[in-house]
C-alpha atoms as a PDB file:
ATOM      1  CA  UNK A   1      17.381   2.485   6.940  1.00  0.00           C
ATOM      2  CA  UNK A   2      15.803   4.700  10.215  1.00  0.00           C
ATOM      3  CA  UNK A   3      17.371   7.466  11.672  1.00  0.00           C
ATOM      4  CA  UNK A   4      16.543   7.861  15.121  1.00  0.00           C
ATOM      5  CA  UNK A   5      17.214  10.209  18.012  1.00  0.00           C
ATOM      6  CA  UNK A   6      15.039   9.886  21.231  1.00  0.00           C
ATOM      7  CA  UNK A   7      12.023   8.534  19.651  1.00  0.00           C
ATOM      8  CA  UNK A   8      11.883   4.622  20.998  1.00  0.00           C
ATOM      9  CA  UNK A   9       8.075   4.281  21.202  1.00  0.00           C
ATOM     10  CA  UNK A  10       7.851   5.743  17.712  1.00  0.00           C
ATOM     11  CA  UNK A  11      10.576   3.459  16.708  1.00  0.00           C
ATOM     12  CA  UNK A  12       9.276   0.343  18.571  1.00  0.00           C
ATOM     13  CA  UNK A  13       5.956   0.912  16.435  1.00  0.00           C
ATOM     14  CA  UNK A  14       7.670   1.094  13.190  1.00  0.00           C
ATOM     15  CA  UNK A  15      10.072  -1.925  13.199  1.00  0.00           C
ATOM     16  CA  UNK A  16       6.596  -4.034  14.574  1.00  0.00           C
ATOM     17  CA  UNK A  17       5.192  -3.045  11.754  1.00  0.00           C
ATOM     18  CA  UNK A  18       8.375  -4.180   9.316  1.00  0.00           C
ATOM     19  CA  UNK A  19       8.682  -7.019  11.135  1.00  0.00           C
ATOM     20  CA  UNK A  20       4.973  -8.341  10.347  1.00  0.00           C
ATOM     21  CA  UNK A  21       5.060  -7.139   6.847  1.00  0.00           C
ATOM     22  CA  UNK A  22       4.539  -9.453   3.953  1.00  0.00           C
ATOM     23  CA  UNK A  23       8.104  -9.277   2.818  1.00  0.00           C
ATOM     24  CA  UNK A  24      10.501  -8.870   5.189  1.00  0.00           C
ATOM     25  CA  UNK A  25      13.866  -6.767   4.321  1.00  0.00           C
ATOM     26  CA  UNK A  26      17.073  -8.110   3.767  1.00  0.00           C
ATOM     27  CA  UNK A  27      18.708  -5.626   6.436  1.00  0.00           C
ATOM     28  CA  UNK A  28      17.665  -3.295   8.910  1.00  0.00           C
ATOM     29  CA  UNK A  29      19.884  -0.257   9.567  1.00  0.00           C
ATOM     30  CA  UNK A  30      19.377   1.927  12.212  1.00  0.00           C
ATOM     31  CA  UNK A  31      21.274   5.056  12.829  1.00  0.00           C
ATOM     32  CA  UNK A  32      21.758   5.964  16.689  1.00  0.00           C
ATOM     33  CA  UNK A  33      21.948   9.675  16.050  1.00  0.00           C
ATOM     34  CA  UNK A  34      22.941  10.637  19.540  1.00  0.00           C
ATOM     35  CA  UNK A  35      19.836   9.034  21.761  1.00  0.00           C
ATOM     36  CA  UNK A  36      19.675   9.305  25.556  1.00  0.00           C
ATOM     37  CA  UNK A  37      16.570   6.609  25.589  1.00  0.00           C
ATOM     38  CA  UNK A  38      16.579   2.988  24.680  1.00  0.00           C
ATOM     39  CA  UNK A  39      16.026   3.479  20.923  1.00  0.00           C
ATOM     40  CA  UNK A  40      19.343   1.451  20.350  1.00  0.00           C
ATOM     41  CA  UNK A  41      18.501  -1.564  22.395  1.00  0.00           C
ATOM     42  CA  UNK A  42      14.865  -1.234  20.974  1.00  0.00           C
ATOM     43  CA  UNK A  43      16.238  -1.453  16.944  1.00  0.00           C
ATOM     44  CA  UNK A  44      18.360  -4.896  18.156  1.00  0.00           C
ATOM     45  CA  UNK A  45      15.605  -6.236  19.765  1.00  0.00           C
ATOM     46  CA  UNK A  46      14.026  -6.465  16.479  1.00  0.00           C
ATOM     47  CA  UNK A  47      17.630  -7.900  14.793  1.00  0.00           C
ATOM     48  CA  UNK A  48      18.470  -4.665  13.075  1.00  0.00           C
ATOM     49  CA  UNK A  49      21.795  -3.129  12.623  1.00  0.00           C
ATOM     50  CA  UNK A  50      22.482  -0.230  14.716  1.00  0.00           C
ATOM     51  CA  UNK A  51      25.042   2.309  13.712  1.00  0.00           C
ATOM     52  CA  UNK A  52      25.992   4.955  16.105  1.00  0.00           C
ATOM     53  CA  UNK A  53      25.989   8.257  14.728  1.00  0.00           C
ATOM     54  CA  UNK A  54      27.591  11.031  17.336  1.00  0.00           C
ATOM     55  CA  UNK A  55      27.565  14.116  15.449  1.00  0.00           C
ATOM     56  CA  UNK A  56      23.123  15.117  15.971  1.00  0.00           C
ATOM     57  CA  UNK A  57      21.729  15.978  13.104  1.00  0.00           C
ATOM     58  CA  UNK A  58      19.065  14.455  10.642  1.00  0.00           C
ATOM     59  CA  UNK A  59      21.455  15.183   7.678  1.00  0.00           C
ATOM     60  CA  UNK A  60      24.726  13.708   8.753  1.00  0.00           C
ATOM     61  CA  UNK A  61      22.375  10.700  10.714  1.00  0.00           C
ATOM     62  CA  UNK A  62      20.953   9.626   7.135  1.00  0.00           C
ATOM     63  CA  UNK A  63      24.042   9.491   5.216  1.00  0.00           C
ATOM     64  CA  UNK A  64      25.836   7.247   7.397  1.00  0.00           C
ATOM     65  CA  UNK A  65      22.771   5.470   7.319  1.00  0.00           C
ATOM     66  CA  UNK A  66      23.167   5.007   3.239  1.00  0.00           C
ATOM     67  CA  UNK A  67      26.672   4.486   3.250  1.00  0.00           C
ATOM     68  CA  UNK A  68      26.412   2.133   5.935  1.00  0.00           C
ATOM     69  CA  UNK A  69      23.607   0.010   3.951  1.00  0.00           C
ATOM     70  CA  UNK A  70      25.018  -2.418   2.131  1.00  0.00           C
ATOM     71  CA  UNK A  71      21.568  -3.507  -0.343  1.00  0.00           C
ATOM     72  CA  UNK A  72      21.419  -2.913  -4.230  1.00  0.00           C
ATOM     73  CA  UNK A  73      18.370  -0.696  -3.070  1.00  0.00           C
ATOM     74  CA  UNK A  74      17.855   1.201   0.391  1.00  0.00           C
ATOM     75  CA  UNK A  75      14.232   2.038   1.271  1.00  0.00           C
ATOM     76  CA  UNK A  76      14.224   5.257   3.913  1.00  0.00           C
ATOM     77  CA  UNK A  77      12.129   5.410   6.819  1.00  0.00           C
ATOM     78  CA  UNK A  78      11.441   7.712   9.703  1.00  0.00           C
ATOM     79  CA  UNK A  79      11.424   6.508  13.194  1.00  0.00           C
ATOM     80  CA  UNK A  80       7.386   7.540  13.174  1.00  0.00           C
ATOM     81  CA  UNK A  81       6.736   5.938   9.806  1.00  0.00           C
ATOM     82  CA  UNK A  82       4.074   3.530  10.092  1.00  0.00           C
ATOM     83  CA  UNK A  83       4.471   1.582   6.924  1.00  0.00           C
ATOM     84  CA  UNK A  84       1.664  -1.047   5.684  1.00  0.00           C
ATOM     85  CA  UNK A  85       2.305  -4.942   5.707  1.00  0.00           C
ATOM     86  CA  UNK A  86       3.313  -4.718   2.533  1.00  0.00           C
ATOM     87  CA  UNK A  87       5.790  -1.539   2.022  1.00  0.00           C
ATOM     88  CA  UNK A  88       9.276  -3.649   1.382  1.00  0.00           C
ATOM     89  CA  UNK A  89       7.060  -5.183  -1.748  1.00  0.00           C
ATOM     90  CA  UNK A  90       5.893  -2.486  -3.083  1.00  0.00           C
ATOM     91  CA  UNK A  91       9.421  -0.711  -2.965  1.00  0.00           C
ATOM     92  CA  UNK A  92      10.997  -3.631  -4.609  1.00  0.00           C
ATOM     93  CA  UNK A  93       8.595  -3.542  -7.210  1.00  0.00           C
ATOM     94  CA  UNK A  94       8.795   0.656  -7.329  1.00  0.00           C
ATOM     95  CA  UNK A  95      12.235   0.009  -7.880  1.00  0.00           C
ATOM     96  CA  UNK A  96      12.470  -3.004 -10.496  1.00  0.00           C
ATOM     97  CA  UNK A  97      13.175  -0.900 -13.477  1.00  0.00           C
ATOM     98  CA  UNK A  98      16.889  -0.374 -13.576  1.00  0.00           C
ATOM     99  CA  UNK A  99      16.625   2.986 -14.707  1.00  0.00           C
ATOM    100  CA  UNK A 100      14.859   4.325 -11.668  1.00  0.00           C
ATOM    101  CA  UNK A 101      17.122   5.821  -9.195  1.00  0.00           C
ATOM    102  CA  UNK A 102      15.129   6.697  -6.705  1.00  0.00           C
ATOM    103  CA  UNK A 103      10.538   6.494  -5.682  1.00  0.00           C
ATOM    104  CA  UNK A 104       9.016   8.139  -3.026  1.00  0.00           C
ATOM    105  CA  UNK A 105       5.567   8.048  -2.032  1.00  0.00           C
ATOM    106  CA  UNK A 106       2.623  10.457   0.097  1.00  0.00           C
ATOM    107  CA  UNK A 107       1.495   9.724   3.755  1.00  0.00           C
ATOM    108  CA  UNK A 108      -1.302  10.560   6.018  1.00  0.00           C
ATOM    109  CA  UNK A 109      -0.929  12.073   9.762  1.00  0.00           C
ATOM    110  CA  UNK A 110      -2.403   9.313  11.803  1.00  0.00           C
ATOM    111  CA  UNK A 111      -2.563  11.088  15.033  1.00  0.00           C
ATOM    112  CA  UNK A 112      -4.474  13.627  14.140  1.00  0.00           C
ATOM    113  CA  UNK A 113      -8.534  13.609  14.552  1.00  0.00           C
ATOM    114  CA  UNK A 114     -10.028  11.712  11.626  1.00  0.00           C
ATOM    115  CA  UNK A 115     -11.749  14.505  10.094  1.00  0.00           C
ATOM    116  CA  UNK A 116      -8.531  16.372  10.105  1.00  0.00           C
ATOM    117  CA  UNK A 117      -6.203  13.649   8.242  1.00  0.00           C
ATOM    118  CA  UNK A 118      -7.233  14.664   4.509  1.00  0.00           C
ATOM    119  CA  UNK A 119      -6.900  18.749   5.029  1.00  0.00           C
ATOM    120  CA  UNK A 120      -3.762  18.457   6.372  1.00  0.00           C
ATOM    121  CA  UNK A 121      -2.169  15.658   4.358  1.00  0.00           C
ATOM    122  CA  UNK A 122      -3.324  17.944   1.132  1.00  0.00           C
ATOM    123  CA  UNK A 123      -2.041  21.332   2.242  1.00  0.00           C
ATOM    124  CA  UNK A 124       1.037  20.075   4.462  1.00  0.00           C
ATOM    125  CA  UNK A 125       2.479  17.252   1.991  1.00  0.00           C
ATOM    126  CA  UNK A 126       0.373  18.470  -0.937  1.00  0.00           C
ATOM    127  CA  UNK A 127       1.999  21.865  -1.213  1.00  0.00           C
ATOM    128  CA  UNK A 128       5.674  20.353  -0.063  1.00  0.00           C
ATOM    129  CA  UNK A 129       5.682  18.062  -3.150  1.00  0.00           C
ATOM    130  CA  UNK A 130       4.406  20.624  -5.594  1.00  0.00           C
ATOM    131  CA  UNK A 131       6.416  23.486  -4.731  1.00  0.00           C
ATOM    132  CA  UNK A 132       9.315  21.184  -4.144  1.00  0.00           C
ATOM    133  CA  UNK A 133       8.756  20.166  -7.784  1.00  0.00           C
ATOM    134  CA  UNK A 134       9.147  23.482  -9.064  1.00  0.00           C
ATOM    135  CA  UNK A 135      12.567  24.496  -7.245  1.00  0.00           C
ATOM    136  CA  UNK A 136      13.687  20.985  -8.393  1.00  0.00           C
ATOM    137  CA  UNK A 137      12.444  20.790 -11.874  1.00  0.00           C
ATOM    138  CA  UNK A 138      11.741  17.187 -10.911  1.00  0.00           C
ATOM    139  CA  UNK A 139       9.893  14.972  -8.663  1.00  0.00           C
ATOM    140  CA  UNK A 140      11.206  15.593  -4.730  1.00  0.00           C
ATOM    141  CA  UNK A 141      12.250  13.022  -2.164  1.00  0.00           C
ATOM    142  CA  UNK A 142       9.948  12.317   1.143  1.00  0.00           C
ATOM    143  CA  UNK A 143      12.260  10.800   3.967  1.00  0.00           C
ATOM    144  CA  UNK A 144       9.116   9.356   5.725  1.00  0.00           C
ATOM    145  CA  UNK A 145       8.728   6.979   2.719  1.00  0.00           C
ATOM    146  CA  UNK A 146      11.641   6.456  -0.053  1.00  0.00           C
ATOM    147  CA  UNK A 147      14.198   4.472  -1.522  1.00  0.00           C
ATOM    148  CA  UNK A 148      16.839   5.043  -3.288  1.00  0.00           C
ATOM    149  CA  UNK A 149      19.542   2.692  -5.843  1.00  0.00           C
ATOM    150  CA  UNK A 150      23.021   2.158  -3.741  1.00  0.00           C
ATOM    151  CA  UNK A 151      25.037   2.911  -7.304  1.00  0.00           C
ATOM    152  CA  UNK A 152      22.595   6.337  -7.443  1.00  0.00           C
ATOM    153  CA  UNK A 153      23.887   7.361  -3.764  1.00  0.00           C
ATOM    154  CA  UNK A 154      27.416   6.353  -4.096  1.00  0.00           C
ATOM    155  CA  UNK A 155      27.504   8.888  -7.485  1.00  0.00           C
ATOM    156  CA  UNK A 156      26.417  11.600  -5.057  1.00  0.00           C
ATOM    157  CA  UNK A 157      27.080  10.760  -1.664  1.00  0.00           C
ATOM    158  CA  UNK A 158      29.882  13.703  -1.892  1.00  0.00           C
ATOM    159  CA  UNK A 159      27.317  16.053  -2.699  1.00  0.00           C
ATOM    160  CA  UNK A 160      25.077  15.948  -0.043  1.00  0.00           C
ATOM    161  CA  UNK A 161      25.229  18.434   2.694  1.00  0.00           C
ATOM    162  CA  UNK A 162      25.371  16.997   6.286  1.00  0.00           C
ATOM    163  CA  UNK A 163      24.855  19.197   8.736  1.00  0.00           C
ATOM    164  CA  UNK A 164      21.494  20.042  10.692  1.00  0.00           C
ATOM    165  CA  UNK A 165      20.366  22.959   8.946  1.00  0.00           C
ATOM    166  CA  UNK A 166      19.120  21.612   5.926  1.00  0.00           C
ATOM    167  CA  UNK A 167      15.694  18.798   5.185  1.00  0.00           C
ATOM    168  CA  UNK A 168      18.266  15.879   4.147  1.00  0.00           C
ATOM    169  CA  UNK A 169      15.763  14.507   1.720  1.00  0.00           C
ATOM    170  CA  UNK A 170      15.222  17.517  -0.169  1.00  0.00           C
ATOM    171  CA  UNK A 171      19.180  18.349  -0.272  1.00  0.00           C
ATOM    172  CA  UNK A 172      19.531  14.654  -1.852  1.00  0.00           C
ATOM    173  CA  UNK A 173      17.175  15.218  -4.439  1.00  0.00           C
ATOM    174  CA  UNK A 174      18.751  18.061  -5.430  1.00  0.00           C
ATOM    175  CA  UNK A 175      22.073  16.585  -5.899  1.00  0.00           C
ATOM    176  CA  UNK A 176      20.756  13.736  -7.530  1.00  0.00           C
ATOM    177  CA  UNK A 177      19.972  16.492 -10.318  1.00  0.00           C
ATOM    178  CA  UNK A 178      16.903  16.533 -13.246  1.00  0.00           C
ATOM    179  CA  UNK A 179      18.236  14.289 -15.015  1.00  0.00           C
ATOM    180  CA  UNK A 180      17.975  11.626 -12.337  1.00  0.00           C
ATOM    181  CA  UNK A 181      14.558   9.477 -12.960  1.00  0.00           C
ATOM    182  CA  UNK A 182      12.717   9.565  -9.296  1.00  0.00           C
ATOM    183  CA  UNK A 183       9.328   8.095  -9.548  1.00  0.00           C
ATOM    184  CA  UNK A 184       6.233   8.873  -7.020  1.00  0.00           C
ATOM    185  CA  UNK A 185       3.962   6.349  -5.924  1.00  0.00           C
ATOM    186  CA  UNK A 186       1.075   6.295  -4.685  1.00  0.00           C
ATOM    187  CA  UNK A 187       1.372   2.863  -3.416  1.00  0.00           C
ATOM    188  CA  UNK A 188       4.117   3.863  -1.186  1.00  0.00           C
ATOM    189  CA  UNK A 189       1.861   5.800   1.641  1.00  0.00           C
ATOM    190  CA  UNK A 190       3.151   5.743   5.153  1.00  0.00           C
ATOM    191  CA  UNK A 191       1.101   7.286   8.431  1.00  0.00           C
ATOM    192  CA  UNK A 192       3.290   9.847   9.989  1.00  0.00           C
ATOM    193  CA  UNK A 193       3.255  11.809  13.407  1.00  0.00           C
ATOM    194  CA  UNK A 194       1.779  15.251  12.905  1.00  0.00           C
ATOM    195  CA  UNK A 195       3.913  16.666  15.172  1.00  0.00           C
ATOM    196  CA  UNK A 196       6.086  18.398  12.422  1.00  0.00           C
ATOM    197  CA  UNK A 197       3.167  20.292  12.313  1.00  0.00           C
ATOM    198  CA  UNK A 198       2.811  21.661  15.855  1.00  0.00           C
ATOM    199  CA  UNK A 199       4.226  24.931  17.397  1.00  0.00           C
ATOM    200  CA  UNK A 200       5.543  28.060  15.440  1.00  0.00           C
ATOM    201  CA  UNK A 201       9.299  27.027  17.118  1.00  0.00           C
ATOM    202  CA  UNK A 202       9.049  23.545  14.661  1.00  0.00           C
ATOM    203  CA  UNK A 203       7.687  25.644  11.861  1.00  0.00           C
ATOM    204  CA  UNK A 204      10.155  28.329  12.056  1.00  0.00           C
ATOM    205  CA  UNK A 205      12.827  25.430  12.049  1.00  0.00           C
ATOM    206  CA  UNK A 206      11.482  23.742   9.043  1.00  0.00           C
ATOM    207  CA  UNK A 207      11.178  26.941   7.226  1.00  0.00           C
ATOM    208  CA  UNK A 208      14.829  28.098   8.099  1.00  0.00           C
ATOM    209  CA  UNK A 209      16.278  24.905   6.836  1.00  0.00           C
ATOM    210  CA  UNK A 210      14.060  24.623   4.122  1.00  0.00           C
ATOM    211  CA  UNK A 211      15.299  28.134   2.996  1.00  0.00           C
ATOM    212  CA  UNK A 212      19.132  26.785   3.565  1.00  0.00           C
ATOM    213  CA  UNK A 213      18.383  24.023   1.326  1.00  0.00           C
ATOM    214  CA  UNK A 214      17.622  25.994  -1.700  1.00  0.00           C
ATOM    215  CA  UNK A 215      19.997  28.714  -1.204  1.00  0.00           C
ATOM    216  CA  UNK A 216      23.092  26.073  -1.725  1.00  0.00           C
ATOM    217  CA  UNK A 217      21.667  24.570  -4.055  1.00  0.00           C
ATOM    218  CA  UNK A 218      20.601  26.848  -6.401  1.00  0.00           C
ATOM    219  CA  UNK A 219      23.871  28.610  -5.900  1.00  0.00           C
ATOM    220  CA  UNK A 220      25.141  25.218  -8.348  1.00  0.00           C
ATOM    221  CA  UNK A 221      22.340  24.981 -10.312  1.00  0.00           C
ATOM    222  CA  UNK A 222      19.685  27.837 -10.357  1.00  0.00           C
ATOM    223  CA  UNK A 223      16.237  27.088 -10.885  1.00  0.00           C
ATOM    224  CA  UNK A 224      15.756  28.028 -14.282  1.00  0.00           C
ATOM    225  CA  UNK A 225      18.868  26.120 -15.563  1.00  0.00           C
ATOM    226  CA  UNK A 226      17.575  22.855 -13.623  1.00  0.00           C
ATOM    227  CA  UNK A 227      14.717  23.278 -16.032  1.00  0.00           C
ATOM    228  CA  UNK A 228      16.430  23.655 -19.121  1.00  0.00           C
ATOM    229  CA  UNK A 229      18.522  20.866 -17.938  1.00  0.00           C
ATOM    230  CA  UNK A 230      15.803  18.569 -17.042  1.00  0.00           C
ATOM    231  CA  UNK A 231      13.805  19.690 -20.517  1.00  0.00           C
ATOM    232  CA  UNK A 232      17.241  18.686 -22.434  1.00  0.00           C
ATOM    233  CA  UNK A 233      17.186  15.169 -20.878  1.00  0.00           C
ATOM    234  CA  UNK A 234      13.239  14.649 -21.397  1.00  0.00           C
ATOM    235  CA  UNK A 235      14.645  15.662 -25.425  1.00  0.00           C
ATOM    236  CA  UNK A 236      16.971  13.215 -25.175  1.00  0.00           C
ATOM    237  CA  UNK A 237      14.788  10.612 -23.866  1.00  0.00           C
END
């Protein structure tokens, strides 16, 4: 499942990429979130599903994307995701255990100068998923590179918040709760654009929904009861 709004070169790249992968996936959803470009004749040029989303916004885009998909698992892409040939396998393997609800794995900026790639990737993603970790008392969700169980999404799918001022993959992990068993892999890397990274307007965006995110959700479940929470279940375990 892609969401996608304006981005049909990005887009074009990405299903290319699915398309010569070593296991190929048993549906293609794309969500139309509102383009004005050819991103929805691009995604069924390629055979995939579109699904028109009117309502803009990353967060509401997504979960008609996952209620839409109609899979036992649904693997998450962005539009400027460049998975490797053989992403779809390792998902399905990611996500054989039964227990797992959802995995989620790192990436790597490919557009930015070579020497550049590792800083970034360690202080940009690097700091997301630990501090992430810590508000969550769990491992956090990466929408450039994830999956997660149908049966997991439908038991939360209410939860969610869709509207555009929170990071829709960070909102579901938080409704999915500590005692939800998310796995990261390694395995699961993706290239990414770096331009989340450019301007102080993007940053400023990021940082006001990322703020958004936690405030409603810790006004459920604060941090420190996540932890006991998540502590309880490791107990019970």
């Amino acid at each position: 499942m892609i969401p996608v709004h304006d981005d049909a070169t990005e887009l074009r790249a990405c299903l290319s990429r699915l398309a010569a992968g070593t296991e190929l996936a048993d549906e293609i959803v794309i969500v139309d979130n509102a383009s004005a470009d050819d991103s929805a004749d691009v995604a069924r040029a390629f055979g995939a599903r579109v699904v028109v989303e009117p309502v803009l916004g990353i967060p509401v885009a997504t979960a008609a994307g996952y209620d839409a998909a109609t899979g036992d698992v649904i693997a998450r892409l962005d539009a400027d995701s460049r998975p490797g040939p053989d992403w779809i396998a390792r998902v399905a393997r990611a996500m054989a255990d039964p227990q797992v609800d959802a995995v989620t794995g790192p990436g790597r900026f490919h557009d930015l100068p070579a020497v550049l790639r590792p800083l970034a990737g360690l202080v940009y993603l690097g700091a997301y998923f630990a501090l992430t970790y810590l508000a969550l008392a769990h491992v956090p969700l990466w929408g450039s590179s994830m999956a997660i169980r149908r049966t997991s999404w439908e038991r939360v799918r209410g939860d969610v918040h869709r509207f555009d001022d929170v990071h829709d993959d960070m909102d579901l992990a938080f409704v999915l709760g500590p005692e939800a068993v998310i796995c990261y892999d390694r395995s699961l890397r993706v290239g990414v654009s770096a331009r989340s990274l450019r301007g102080m307007p993007q940053l400023r965006r990021r940082m006001r929904r990322a703020v958004t995110t936690l405030r409603l959700n810790w006004a459920v479940r604060p941090p420190w009861v996540r932890w006991q929470d998540r502590l309880r279940s490791i107990s019970a375990d």
